[in-house]
PDB file of N, CA and C in Angstrom:
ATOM      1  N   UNK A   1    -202.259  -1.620  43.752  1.00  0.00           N
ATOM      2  CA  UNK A   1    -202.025  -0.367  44.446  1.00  0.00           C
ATOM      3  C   UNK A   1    -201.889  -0.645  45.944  1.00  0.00           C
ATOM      4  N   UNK A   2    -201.028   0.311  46.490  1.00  0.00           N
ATOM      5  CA  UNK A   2    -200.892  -0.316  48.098  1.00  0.00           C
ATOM      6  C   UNK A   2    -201.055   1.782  48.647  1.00  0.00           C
ATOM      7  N   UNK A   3    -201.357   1.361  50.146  1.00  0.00           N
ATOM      8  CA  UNK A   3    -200.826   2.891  50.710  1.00  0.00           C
ATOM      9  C   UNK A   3    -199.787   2.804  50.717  1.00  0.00           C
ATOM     10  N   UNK A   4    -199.108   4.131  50.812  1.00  0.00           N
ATOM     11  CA  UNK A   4    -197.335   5.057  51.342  1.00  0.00           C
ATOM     12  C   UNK A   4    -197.790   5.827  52.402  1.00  0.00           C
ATOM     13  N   UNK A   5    -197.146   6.170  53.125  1.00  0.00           N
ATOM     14  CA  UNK A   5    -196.664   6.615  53.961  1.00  0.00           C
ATOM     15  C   UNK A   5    -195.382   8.072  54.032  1.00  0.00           C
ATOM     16  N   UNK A   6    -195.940   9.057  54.152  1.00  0.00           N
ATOM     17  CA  UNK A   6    -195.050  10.059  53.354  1.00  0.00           C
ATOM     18  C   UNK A   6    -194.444  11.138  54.999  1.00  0.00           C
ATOM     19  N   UNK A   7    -194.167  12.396  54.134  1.00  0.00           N
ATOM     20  CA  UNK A   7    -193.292  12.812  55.069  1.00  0.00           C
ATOM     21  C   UNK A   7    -193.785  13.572  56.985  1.00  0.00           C
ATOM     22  N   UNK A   8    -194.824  13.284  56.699  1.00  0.00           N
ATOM     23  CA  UNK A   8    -195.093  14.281  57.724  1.00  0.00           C
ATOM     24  C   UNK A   8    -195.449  13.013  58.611  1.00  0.00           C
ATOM     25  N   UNK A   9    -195.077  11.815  58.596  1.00  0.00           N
ATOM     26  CA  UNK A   9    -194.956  10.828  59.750  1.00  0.00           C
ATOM     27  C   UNK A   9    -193.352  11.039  60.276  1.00  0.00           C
ATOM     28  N   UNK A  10    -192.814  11.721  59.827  1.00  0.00           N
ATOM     29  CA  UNK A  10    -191.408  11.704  60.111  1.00  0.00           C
ATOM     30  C   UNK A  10    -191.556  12.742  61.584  1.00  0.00           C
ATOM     31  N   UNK A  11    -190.714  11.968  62.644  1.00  0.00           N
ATOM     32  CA  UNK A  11    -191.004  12.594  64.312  1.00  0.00           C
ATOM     33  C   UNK A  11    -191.891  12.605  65.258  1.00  0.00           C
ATOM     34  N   UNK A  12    -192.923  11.795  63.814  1.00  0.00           N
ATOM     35  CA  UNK A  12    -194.716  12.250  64.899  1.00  0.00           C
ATOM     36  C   UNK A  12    -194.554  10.422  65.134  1.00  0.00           C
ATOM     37  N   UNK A  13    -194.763   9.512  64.435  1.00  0.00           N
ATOM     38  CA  UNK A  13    -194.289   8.264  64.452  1.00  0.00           C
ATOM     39  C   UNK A  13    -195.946   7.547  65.652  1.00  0.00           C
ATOM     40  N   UNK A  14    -196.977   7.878  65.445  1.00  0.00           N
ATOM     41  CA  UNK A  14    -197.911   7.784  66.195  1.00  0.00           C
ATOM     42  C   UNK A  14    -198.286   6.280  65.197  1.00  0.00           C
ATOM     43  N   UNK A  15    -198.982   5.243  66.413  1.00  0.00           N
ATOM     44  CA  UNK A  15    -198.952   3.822  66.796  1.00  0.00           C
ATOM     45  C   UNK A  15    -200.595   3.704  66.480  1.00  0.00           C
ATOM     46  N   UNK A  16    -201.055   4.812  65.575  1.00  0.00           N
ATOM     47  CA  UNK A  16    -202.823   4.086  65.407  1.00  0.00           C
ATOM     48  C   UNK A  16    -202.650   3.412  64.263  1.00  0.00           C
ATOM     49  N   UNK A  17    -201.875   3.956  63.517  1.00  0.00           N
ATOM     50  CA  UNK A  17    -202.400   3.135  61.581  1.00  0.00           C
ATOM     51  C   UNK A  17    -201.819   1.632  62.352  1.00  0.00           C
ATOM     52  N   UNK A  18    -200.774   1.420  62.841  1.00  0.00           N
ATOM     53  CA  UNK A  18    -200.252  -0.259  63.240  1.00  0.00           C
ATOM     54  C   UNK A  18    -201.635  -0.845  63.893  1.00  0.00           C
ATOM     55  N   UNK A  19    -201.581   0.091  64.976  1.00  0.00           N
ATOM     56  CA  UNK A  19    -202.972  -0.655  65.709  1.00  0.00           C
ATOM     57  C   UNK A  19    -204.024  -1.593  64.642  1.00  0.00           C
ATOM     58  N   UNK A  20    -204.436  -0.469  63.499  1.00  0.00           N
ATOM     59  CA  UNK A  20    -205.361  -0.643  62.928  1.00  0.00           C
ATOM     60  C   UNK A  20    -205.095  -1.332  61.834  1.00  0.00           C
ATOM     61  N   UNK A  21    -204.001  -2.013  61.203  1.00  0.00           N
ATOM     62  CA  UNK A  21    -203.957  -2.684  60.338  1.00  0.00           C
ATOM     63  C   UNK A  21    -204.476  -4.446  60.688  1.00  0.00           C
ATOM     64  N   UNK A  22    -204.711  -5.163  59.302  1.00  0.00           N
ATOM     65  CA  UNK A  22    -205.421  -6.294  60.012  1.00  0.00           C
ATOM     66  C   UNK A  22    -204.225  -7.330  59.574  1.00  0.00           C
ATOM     67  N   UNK A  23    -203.457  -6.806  58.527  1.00  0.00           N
ATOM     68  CA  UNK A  23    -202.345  -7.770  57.994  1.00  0.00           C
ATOM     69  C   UNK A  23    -200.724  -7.671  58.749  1.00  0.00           C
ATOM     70  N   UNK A  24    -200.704  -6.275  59.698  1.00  0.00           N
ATOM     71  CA  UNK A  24    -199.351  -6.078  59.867  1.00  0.00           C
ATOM     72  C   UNK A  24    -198.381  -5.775  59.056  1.00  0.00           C
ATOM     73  N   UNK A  25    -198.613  -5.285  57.974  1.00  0.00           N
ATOM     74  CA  UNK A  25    -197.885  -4.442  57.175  1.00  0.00           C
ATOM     75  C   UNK A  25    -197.336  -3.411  57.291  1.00  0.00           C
ATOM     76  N   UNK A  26    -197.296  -2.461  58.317  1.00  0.00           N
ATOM     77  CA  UNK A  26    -196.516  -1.317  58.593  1.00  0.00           C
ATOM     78  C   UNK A  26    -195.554  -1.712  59.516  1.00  0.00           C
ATOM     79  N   UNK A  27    -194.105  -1.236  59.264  1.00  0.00           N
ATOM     80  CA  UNK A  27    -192.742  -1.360  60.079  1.00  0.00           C
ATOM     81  C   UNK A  27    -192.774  -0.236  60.269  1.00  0.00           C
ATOM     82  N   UNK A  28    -191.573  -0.163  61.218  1.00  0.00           N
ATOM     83  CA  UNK A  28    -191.060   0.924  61.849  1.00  0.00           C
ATOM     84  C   UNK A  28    -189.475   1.189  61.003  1.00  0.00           C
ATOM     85  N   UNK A  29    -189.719   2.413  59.956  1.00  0.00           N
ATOM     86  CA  UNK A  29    -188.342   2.259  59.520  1.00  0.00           C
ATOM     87  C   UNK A  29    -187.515   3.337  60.033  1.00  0.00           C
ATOM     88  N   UNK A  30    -187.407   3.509  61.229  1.00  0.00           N
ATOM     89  CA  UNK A  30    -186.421   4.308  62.391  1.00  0.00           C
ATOM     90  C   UNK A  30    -187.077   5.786  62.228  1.00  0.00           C
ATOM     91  N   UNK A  31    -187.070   6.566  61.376  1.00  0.00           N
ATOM     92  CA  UNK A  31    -187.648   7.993  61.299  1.00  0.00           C
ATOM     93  C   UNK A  31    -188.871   8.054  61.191  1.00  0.00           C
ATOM     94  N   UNK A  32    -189.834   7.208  60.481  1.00  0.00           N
ATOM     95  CA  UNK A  32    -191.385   7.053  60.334  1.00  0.00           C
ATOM     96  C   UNK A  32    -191.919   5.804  60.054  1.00  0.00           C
ATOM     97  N   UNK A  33    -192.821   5.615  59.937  1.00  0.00           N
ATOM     98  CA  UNK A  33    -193.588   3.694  59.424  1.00  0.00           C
ATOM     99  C   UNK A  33    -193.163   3.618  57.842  1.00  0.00           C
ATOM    100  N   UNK A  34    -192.917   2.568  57.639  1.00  0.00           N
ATOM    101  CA  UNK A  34    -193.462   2.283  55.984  1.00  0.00           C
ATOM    102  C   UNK A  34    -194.068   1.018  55.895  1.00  0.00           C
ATOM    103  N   UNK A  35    -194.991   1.031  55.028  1.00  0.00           N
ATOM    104  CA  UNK A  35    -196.035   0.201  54.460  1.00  0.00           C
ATOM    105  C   UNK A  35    -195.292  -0.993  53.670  1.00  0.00           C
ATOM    106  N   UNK A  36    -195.300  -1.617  53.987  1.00  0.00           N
ATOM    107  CA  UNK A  36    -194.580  -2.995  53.035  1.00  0.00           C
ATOM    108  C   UNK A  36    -195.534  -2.931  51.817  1.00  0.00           C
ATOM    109  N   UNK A  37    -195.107  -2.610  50.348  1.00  0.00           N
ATOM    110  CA  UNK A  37    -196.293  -2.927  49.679  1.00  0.00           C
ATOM    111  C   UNK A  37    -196.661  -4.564  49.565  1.00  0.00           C
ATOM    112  N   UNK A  38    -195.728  -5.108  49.263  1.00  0.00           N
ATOM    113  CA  UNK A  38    -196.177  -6.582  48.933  1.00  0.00           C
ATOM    114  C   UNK A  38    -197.115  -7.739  49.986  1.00  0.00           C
ATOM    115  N   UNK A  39    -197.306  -6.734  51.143  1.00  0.00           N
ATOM    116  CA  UNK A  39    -197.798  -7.031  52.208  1.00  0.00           C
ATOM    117  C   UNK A  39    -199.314  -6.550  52.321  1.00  0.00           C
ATOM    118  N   UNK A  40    -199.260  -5.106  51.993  1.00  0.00           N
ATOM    119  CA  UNK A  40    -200.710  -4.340  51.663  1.00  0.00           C
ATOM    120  C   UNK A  40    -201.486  -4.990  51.420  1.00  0.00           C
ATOM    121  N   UNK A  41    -202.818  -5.095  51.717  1.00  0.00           N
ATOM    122  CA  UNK A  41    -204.121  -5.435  50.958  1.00  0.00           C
ATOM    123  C   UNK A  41    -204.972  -4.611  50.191  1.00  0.00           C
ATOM    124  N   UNK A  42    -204.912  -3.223  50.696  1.00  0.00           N
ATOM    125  CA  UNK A  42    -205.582  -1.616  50.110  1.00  0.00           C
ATOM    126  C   UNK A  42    -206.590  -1.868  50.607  1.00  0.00           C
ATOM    127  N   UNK A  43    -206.413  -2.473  52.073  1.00  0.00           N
ATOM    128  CA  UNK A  43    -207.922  -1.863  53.183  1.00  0.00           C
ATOM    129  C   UNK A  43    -208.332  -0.701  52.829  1.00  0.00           C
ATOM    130  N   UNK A  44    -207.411   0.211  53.509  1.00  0.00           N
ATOM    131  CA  UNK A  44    -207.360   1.492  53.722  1.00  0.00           C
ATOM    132  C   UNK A  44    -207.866   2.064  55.376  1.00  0.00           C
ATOM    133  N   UNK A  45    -207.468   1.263  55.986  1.00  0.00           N
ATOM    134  CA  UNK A  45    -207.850   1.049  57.627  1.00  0.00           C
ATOM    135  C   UNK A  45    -206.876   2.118  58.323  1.00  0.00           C
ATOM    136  N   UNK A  46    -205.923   2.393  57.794  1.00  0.00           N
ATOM    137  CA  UNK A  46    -204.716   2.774  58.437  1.00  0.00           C
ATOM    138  C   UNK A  46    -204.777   4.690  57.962  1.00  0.00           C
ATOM    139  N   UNK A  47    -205.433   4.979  57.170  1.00  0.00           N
ATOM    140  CA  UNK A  47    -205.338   6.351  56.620  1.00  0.00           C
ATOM    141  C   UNK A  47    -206.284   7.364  57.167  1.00  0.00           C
ATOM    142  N   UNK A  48    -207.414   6.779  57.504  1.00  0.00           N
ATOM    143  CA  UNK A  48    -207.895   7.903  58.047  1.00  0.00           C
ATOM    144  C   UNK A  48    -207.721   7.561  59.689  1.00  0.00           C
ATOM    145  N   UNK A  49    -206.765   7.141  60.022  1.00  0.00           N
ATOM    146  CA  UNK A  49    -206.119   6.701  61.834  1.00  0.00           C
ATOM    147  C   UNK A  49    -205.130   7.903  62.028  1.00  0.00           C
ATOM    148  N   UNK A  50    -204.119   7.869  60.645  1.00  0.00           N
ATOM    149  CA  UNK A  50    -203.535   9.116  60.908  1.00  0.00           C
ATOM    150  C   UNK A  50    -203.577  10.245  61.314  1.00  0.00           C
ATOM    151  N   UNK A  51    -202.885  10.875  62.445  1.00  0.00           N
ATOM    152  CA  UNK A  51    -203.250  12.196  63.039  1.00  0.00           C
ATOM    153  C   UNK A  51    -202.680  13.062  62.733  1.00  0.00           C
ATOM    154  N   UNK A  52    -201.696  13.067  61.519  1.00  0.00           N
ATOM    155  CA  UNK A  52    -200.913  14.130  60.445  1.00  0.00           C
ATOM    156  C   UNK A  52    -201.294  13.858  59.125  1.00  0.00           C
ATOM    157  N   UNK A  53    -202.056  12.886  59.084  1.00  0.00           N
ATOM    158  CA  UNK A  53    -202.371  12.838  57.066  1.00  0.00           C
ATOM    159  C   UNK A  53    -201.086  12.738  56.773  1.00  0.00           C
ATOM    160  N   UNK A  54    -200.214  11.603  57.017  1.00  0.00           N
ATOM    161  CA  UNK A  54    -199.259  10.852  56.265  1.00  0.00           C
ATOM    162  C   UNK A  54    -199.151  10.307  55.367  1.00  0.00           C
ATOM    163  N   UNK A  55    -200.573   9.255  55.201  1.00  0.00           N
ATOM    164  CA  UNK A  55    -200.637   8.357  54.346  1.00  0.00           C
ATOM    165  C   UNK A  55    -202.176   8.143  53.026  1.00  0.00           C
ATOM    166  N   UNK A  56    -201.277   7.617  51.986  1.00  0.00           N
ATOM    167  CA  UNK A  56    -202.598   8.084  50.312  1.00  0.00           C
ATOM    168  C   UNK A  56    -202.062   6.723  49.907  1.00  0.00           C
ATOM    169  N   UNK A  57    -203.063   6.758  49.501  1.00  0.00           N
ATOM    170  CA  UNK A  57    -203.133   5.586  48.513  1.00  0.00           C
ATOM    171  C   UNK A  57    -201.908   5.335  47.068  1.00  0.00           C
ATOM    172  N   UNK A  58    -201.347   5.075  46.865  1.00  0.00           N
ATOM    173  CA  UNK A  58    -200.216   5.152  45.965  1.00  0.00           C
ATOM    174  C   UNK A  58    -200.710   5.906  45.106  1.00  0.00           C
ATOM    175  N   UNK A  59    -201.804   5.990  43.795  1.00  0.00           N
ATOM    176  CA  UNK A  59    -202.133   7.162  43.228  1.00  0.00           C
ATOM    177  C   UNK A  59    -202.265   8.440  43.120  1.00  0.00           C
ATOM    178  N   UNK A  60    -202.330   8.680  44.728  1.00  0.00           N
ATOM    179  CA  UNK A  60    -202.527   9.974  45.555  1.00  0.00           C
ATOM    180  C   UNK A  60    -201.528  10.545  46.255  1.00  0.00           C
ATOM    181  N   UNK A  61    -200.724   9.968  45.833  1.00  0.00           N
ATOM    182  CA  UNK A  61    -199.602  11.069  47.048  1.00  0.00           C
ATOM    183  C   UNK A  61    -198.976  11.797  46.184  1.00  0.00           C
ATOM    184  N   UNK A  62    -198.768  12.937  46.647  1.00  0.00           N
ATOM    185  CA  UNK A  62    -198.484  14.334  46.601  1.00  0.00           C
ATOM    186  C   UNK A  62    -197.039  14.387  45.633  1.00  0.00           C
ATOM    187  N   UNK A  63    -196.820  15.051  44.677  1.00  0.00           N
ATOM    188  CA  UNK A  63    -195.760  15.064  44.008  1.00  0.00           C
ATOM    189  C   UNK A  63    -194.687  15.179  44.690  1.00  0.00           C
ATOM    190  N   UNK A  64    -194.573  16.382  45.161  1.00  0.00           N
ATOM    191  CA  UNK A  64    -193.321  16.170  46.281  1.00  0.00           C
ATOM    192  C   UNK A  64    -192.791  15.241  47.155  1.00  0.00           C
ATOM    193  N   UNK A  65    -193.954  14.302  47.289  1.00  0.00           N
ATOM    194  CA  UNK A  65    -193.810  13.043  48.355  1.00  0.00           C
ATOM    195  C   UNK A  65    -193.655  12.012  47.676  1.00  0.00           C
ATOM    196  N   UNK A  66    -193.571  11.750  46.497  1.00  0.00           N
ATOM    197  CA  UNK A  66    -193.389  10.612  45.440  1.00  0.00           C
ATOM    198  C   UNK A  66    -192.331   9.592  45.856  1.00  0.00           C
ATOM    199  N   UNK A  67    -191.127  10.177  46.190  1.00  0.00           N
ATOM    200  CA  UNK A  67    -190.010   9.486  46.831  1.00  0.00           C
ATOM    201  C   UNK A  67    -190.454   8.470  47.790  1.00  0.00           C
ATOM    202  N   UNK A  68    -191.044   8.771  48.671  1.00  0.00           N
ATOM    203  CA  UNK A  68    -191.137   7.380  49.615  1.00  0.00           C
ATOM    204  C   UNK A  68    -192.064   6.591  48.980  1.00  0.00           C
ATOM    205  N   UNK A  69    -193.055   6.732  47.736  1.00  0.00           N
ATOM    206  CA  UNK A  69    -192.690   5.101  46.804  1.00  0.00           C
ATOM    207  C   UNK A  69    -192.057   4.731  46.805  1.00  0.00           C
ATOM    208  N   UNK A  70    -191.024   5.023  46.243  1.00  0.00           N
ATOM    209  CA  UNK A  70    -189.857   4.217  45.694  1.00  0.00           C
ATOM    210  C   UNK A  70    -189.027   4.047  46.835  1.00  0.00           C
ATOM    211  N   UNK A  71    -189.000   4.328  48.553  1.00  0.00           N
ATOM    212  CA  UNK A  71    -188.519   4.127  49.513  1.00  0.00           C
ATOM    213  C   UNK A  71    -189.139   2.920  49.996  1.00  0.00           C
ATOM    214  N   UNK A  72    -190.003   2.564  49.905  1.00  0.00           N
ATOM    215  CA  UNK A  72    -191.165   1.387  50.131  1.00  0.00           C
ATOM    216  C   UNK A  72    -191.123   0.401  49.249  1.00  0.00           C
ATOM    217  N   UNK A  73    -191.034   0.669  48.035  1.00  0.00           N
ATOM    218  CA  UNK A  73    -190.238  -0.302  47.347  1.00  0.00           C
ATOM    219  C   UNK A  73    -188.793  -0.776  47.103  1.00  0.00           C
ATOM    220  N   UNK A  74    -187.988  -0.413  48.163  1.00  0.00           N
ATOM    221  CA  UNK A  74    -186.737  -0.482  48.441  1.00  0.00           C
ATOM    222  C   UNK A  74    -186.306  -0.769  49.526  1.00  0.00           C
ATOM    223  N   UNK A  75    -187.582  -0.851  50.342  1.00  0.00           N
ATOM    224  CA  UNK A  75    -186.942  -1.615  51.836  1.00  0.00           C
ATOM    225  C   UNK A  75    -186.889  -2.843  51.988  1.00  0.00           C
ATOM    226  N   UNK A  76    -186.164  -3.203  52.661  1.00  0.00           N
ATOM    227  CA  UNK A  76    -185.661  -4.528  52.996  1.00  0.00           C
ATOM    228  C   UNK A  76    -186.457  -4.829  54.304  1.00  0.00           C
ATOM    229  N   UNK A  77    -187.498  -5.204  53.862  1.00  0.00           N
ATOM    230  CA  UNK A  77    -188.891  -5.540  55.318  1.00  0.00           C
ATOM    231  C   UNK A  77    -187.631  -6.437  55.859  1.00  0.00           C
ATOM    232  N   UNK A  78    -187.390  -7.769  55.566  1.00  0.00           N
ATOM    233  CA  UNK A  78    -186.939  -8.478  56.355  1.00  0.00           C
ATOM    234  C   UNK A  78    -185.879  -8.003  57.408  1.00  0.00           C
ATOM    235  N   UNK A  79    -185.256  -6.869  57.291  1.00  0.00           N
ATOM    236  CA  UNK A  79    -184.124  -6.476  58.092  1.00  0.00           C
ATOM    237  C   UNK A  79    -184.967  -5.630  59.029  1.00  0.00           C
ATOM    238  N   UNK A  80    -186.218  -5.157  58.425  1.00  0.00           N
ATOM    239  CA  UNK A  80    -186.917  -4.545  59.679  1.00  0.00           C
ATOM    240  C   UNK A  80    -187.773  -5.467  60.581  1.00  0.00           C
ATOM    241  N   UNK A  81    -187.829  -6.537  60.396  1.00  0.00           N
ATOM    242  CA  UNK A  81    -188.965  -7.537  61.149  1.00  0.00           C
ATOM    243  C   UNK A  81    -187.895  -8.004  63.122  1.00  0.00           C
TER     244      UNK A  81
END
């Protein structure tokens, strides 16, 4: 299981969950962060940093927000590094 990163980072784009990660797993994917899963450890360091409640634990995110799983598992980290 890894965190996501869902919609309500979109515009707010605030620099604590990065701060607070210990692996560097969050990019910047132009509209909001995403979580590299294969990178994740499932600290969970980065979720309660959030100052919009963006981000759940992959089990936990919100039906409507399901999509940026599968956006996170579809990024091409390397083109964002």
């Amino acid at each position: 299981m890894t965190y996501v990163i869902t919609e309500p980072c979109i515009g707010t784009k605030d620099q604590s969950c990065v701060e607070v990660c210990p692996v560097d797993c969050i990019y910047d994917g132009g509209e909001k962060f995403i979580i590299n899963p294969e990178e994740c450890i499932d600290c969970g360091a980065c979720e309660p940093e959030c100052p919009v409640e963006a981000i759940y634990p992959e089990d936990e995110v919100p039906e409507d927000q399901e999509k940026y799983i599968t956006e996170a598992e579809e990024t091409d980290f390397d083109a964002l590094r």
